[in-house]
Protein backbone atom coordinates (compact mmCIF):
# COMPACT_ATOMS: atom_id res chain seq x y z
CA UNK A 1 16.40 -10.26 -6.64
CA UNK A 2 17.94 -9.99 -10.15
CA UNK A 3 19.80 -7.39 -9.21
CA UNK A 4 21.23 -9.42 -5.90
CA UNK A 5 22.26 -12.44 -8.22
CA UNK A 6 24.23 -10.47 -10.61
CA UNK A 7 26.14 -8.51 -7.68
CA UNK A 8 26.98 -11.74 -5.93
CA UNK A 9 28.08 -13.51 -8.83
CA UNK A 10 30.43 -10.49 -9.65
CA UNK A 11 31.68 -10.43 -6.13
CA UNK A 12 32.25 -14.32 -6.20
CA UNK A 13 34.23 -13.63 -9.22
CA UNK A 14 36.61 -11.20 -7.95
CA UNK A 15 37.18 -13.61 -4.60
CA UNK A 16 37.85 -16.37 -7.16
CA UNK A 17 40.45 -14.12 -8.95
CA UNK A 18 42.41 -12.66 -6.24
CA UNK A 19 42.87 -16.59 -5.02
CA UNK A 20 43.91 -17.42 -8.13
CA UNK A 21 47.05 -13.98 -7.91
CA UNK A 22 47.36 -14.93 -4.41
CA UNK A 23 47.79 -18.72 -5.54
CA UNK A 24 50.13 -17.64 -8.89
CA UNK A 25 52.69 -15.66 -6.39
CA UNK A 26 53.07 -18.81 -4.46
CA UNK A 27 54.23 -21.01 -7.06
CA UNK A 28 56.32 -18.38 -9.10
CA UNK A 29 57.93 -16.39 -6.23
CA UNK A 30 60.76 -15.11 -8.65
CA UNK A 31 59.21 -13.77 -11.32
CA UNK A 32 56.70 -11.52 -9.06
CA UNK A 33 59.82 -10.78 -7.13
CA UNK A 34 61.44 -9.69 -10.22
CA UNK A 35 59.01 -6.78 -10.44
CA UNK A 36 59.19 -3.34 -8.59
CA UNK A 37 55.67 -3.29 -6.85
CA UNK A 38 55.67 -6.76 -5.71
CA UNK A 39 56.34 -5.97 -1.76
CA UNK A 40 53.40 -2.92 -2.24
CA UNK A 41 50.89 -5.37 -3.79
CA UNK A 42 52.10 -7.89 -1.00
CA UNK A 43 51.20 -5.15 2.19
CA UNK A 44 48.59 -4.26 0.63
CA UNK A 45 47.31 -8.13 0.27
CA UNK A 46 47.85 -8.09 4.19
CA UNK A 47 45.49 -5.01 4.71
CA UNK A 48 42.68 -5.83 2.65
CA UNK A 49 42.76 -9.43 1.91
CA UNK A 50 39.03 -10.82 1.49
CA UNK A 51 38.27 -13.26 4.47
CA UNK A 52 37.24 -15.53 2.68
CA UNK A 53 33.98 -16.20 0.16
CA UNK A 54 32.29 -15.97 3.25
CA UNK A 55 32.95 -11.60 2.86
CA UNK A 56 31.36 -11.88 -0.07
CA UNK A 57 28.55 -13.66 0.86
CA UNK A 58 28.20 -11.24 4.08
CA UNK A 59 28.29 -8.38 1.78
CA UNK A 60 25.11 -9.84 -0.33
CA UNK A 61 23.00 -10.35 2.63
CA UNK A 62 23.71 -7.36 4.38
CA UNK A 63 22.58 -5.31 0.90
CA UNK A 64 19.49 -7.73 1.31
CA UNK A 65 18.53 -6.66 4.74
CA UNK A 66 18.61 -2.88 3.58
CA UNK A 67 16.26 -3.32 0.97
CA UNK A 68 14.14 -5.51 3.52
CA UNK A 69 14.57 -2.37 5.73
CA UNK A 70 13.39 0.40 3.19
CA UNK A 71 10.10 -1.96 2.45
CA UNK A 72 6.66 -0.33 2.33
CA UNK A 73 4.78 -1.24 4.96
CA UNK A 74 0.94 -1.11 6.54
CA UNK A 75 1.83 1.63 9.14
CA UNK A 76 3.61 3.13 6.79
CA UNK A 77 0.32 3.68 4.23
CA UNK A 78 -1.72 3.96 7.54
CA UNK A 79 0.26 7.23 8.47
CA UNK A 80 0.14 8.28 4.94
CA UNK A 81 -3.38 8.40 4.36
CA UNK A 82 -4.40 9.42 7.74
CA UNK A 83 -2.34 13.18 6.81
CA UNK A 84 -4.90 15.28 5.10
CA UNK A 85 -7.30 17.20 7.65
CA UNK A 86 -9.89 17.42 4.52
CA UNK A 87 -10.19 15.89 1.53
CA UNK A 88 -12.55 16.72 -1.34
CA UNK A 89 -13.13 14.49 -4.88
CA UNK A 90 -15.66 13.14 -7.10
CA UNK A 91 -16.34 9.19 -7.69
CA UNK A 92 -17.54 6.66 -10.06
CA UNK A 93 -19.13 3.40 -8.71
CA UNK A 94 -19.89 0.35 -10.92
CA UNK A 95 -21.99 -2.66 -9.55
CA UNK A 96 -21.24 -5.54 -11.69
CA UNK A 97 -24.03 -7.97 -10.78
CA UNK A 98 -24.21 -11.29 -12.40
CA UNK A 99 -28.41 -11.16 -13.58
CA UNK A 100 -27.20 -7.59 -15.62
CA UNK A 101 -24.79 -7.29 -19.06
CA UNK A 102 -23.66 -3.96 -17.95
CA UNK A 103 -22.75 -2.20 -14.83
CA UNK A 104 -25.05 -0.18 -12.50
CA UNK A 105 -22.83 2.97 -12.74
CA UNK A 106 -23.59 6.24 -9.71
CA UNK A 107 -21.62 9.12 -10.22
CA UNK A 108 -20.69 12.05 -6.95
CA UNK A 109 -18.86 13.94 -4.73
CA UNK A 110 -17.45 13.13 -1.17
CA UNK A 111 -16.00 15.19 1.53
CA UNK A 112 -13.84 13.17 3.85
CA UNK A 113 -13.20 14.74 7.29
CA UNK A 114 -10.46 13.92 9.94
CA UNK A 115 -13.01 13.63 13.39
CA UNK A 116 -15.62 13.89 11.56
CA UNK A 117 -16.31 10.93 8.81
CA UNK A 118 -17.48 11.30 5.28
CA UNK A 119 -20.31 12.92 3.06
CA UNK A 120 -21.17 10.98 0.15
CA UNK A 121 -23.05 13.15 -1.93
CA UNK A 122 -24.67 10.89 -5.17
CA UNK A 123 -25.22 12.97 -7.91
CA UNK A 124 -26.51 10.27 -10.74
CA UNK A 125 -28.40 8.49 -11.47
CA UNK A 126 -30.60 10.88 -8.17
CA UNK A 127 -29.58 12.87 -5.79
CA UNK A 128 -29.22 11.49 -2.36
CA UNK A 129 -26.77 12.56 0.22
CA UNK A 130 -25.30 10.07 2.82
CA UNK A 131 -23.20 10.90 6.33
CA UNK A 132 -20.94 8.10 7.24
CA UNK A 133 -19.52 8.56 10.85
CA UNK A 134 -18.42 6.92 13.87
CA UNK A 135 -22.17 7.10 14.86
CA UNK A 136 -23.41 5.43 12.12
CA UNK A 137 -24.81 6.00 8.62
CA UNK A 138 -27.58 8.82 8.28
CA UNK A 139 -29.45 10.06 4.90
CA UNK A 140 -30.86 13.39 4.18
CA UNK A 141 -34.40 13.57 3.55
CA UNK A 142 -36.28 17.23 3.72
CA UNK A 143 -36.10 17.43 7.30
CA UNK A 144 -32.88 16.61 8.13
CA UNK A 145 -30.37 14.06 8.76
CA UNK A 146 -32.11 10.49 9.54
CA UNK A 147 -30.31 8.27 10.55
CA UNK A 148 -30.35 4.57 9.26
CA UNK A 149 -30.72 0.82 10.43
CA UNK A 150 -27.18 -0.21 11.38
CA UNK A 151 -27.18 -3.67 10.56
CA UNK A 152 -26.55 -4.52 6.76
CA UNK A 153 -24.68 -4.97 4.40
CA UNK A 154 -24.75 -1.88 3.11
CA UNK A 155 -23.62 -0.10 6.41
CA UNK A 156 -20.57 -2.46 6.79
CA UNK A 157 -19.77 -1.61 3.40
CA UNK A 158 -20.02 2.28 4.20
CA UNK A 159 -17.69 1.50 7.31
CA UNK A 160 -15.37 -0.17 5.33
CA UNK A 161 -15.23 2.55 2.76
CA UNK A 162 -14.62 4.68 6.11
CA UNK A 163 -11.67 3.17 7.39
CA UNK A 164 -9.95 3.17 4.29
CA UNK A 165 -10.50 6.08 3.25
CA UNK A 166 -9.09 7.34 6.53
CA UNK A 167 -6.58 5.02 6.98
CA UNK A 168 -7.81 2.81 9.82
CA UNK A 169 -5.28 0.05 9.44
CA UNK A 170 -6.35 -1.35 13.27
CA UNK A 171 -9.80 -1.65 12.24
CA UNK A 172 -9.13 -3.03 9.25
CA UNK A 173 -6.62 -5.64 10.81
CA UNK A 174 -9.33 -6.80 13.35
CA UNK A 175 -11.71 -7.92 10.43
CA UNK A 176 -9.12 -8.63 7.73
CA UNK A 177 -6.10 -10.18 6.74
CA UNK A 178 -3.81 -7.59 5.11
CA UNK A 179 -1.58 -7.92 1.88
CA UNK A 180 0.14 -4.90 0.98
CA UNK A 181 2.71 -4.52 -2.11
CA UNK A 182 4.47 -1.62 -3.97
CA UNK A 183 5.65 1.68 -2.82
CA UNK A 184 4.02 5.01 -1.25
CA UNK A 185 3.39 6.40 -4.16
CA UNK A 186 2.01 2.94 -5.76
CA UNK A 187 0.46 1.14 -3.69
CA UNK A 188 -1.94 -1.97 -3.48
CA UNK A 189 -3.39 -3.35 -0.72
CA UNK A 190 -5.56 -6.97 -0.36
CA UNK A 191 -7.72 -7.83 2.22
CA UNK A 192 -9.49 -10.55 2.78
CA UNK A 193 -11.85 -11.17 6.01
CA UNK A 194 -11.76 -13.01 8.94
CA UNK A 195 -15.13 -12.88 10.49
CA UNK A 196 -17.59 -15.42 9.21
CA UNK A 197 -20.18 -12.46 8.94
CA UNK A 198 -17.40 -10.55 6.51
CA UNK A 199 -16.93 -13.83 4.35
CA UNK A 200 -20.49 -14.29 4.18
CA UNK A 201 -20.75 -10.86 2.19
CA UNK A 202 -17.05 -10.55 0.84
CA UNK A 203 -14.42 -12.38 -0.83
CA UNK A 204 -11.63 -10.14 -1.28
CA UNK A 205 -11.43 -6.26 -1.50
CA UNK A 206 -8.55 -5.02 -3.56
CA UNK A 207 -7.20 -0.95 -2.97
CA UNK A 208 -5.04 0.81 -4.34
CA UNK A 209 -3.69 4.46 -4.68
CA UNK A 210 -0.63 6.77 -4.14
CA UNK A 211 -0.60 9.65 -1.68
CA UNK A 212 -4.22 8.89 -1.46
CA UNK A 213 -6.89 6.08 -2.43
CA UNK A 214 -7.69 5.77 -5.95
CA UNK A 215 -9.64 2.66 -6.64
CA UNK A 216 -11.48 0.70 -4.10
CA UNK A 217 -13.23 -3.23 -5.57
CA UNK A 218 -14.85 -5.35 -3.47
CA UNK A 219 -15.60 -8.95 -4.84
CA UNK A 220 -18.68 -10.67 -3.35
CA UNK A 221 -19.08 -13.79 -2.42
CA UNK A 222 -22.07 -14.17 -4.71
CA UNK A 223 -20.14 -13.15 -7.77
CA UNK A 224 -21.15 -9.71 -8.22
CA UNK A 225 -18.94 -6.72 -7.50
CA UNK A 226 -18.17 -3.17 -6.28
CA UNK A 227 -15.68 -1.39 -8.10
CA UNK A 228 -15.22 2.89 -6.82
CA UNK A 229 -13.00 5.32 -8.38
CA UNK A 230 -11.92 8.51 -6.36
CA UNK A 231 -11.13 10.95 -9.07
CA UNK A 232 -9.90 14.38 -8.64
CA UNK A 233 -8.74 13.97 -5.08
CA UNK A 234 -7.59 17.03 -3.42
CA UNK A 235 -6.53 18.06 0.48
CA UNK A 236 -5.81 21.65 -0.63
CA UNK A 237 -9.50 23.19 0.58
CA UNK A 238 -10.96 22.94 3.83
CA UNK A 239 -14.53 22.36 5.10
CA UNK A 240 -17.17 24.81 3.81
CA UNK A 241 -19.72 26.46 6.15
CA UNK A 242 -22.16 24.02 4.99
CA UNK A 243 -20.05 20.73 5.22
CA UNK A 244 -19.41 21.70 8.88
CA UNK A 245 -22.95 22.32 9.41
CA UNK A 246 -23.59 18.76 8.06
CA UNK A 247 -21.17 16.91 10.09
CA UNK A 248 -22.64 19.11 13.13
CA UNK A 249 -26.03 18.73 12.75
């Protein structure tokens, strides 16, 4: 906007100068007469006169559109994130909970899957292995792949986690309200639900990233918090023999 305001007031500037030549010929005919490119200046007067402030002001809001035009938007990040076929990383999560002076902090891996959903592999503080898919949420255990109840909390949070990850802006934009600022390669994105079930449970959930997520907080209503950090993203390797049999199984 800054940038807008100094342009037109430069532009308004040289309007209110070339009135003020136009207006000087006028009353002093002979001594502009007197000089040798007088009739050039005058042509050229004829051929590119300003119409007007108002050309100025057209010029402004036409720059304005373009930058309107070039904005990032939720389709835009949508598309962006929804590239990779495979991505691999490590995470952090904190749970900031009101009773406790310092965070619960679980440290692990994740494999995220185009068509297939997402391993979330906790390392610390135990080892425990989640599936997250359009199925549901399973958890290993020594026989297998069991999967669990599919109505808490905790499994709307894992679907959540889901669609962002994978850049589900339609499913977000049936629970949520979307705010999105900055640029592809910083980006942040606000949502806050719609649902009464959501609101009971959230408050706001803040993401943000660049090519890919980077930070995922969810504020409860309660006070307490979520707050995730994908580390060490990558979408150079593909699925392992064993992360396919996973997501097969």
């Amino acid at each position: 906007m800054n940038l807008l305001t100094t342009l037109y007031s430069s532009l308004r500037s040289i309007c209110s100068s070339w009135r003020s030549l136009r207006s000087a010929a006028q009353q002093s005919p002979c001594v502009f007469a007197e000089a040798p490119h007088v009739q050039v200046l005058r042509r050229l007067r004829r051929r590119t006169q300003p119409r007007g402030l108002s050309s100025c002001y057209m010029f402004v809001v036409m720059l304005g559109f373009s930058s309107l035009a070039q904005a990032f938007d939720s389709q835009q990040l949508s598309d962006q994130l929804a590239k990779p076929d495979v991505i691999h990383g490590n995470f952090i999560q904190e749970k900031h909970l009101r009773a406790l002076p310092q965070p619960l902090t679980s440290k692990g891996t994740f494999v995220l899957a185009k068509n297939h959903g997402l391993l979330w592999l906790l390392k610390t503080p135990l080892q425990q292995d989640y599936r997250i898919t359009a199925n549901g949420i399973a958890r290993r255990d020594a026989s297998g792949w069991q999967m669990l109840p599919d109505k808490s909390a905790g499994a709307e949070q894992n679907r959540l986690f889901l669609a962002v990850l994978q850049g589900d802006s339609s499913g977000l934009q049936r629970d949520f309200e979307l705010s999105l600022s900055g640029d592809a390669q910083n980006w942040k994105l606000t949502l806050i639900p719609r649902s009464l079930l959501l609101k009971q449970v959230f408050k706001q959930i803040n993401i943000t990233g660049s090519e890919l997520v980077s930070t995922i907080e969810l504020l409860e209503t309660q006070g307490d918090s979520t707050l995730l950090r994908m580390q060490d993203s990558t979408s150079a390797q593909p699925l392992s023999t064993a992360e396919q049999h996973d997501f097969a199984e």
